[in-house]
C-alpha atoms as a PDB file:
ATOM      1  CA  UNK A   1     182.348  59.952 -85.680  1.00  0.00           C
ATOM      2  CA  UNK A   2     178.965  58.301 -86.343  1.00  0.00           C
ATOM      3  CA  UNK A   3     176.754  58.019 -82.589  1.00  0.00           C
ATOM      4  CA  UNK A   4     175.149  54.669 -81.654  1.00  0.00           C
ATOM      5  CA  UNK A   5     172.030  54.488 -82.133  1.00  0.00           C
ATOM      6  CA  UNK A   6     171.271  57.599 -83.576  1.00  0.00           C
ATOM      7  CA  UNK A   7     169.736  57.734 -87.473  1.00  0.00           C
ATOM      8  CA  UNK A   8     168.142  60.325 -89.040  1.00  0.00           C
ATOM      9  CA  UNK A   9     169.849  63.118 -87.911  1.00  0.00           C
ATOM     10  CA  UNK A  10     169.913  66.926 -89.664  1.00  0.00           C
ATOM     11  CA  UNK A  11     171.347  68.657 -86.638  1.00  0.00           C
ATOM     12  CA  UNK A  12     174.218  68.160 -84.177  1.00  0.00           C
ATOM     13  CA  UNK A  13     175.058  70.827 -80.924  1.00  0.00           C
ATOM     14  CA  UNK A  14     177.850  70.244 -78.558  1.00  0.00           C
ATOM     15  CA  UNK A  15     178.752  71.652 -74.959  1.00  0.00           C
ATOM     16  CA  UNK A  16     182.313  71.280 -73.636  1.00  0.00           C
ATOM     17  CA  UNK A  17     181.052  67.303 -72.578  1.00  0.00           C
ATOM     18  CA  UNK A  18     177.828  67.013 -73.805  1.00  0.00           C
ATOM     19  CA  UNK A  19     175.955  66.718 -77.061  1.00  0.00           C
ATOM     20  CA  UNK A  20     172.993  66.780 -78.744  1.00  0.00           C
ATOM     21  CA  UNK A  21     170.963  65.673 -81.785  1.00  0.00           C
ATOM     22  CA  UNK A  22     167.495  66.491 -83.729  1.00  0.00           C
ATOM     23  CA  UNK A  23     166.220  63.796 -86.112  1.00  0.00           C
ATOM     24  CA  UNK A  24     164.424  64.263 -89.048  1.00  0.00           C
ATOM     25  CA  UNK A  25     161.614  63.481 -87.430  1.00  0.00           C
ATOM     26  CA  UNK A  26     161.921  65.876 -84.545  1.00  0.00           C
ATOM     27  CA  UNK A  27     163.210  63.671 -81.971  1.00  0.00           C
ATOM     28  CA  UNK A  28     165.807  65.481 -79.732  1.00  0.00           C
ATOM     29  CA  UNK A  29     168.466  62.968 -78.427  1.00  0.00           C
ATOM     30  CA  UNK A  30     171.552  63.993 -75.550  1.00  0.00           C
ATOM     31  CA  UNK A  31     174.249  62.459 -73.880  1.00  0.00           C
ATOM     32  CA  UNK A  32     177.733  63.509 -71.998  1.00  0.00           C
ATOM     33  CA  UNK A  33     178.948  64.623 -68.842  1.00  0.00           C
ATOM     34  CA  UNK A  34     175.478  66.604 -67.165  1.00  0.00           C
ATOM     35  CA  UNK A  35     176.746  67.864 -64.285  1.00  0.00           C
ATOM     36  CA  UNK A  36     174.784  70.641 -64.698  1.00  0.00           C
ATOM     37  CA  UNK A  37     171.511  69.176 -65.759  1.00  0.00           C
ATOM     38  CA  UNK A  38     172.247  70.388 -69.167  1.00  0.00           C
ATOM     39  CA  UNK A  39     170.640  67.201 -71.057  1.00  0.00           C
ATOM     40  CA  UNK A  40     167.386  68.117 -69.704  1.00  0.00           C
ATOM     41  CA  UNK A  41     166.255  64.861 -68.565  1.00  0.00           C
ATOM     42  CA  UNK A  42     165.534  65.814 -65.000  1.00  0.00           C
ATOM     43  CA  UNK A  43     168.824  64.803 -63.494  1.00  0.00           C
ATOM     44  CA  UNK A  44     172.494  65.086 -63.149  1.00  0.00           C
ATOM     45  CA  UNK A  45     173.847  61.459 -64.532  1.00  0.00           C
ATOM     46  CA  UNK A  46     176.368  61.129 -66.741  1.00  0.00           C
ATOM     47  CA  UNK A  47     174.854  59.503 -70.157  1.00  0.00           C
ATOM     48  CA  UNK A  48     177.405  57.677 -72.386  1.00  0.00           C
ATOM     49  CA  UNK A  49     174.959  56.607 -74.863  1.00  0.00           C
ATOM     50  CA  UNK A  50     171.829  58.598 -76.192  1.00  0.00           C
ATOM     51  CA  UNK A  51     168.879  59.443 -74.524  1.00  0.00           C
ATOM     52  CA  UNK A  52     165.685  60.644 -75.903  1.00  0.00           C
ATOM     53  CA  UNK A  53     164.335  63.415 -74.497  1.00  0.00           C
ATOM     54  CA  UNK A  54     161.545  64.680 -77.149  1.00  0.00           C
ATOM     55  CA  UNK A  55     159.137  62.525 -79.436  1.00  0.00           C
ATOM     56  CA  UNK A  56     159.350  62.950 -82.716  1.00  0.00           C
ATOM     57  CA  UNK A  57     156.811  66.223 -83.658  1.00  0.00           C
ATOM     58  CA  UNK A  58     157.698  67.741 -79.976  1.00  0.00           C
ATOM     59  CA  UNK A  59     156.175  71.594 -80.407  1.00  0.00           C
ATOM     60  CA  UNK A  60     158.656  72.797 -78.294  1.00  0.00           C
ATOM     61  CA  UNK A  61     157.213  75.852 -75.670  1.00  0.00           C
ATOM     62  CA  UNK A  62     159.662  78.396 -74.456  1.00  0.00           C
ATOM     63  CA  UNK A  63     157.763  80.079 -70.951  1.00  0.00           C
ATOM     64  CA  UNK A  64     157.946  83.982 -70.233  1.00  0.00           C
ATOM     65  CA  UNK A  65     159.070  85.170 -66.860  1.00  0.00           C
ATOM     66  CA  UNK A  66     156.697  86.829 -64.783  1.00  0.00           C
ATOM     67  CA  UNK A  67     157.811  89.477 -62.578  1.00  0.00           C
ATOM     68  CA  UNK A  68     155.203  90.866 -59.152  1.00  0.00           C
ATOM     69  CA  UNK A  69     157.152  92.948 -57.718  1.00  0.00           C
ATOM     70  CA  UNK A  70     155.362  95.136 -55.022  1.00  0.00           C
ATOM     71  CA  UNK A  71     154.760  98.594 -55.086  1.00  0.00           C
ATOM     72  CA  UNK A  72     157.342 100.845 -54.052  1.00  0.00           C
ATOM     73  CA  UNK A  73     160.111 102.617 -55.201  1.00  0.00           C
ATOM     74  CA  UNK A  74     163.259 101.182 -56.956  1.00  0.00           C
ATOM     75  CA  UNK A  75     166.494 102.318 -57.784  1.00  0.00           C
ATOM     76  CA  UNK A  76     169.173 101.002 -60.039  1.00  0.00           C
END
């Protein structure tokens, strides 16, 4: 089934209520259910059409978790 409003696209992913699409021009567009904040734009709405949430050449930046832990001894 073609999505309003989207064109352009050369890749689909889909959750259990929620999908999402990359354009050809690097765009990265979601919708569905969000419940869990899983369209990543900063809230918990339902979307029933499209929303963009990357421009088109988004460099996308994955962060490293950083562990202090203090000084002691630790068991597992």
């Amino acid at each position: 089934i073609l999505v309003p409003g989207l064109s352009g696209i050369v890749a689909l992913a889909a959750g259990e209520a929620h999908g999402l699409a990359i354009s050809n021009t690097g765009e990265v567009w979601t919708w569905g259910r969000n419940a869990d904040g899983q369209l990543g734009d900063g809230t918990f709405d339902a979307r029933s059409n499209p929303i963009r949430i990357a421009e088109a050449g988004f460099n996308w930046r994955v962060g490293a978790p950083r562990f202090d832990l203090p000084e002691g001894t630790y068991e597992a």
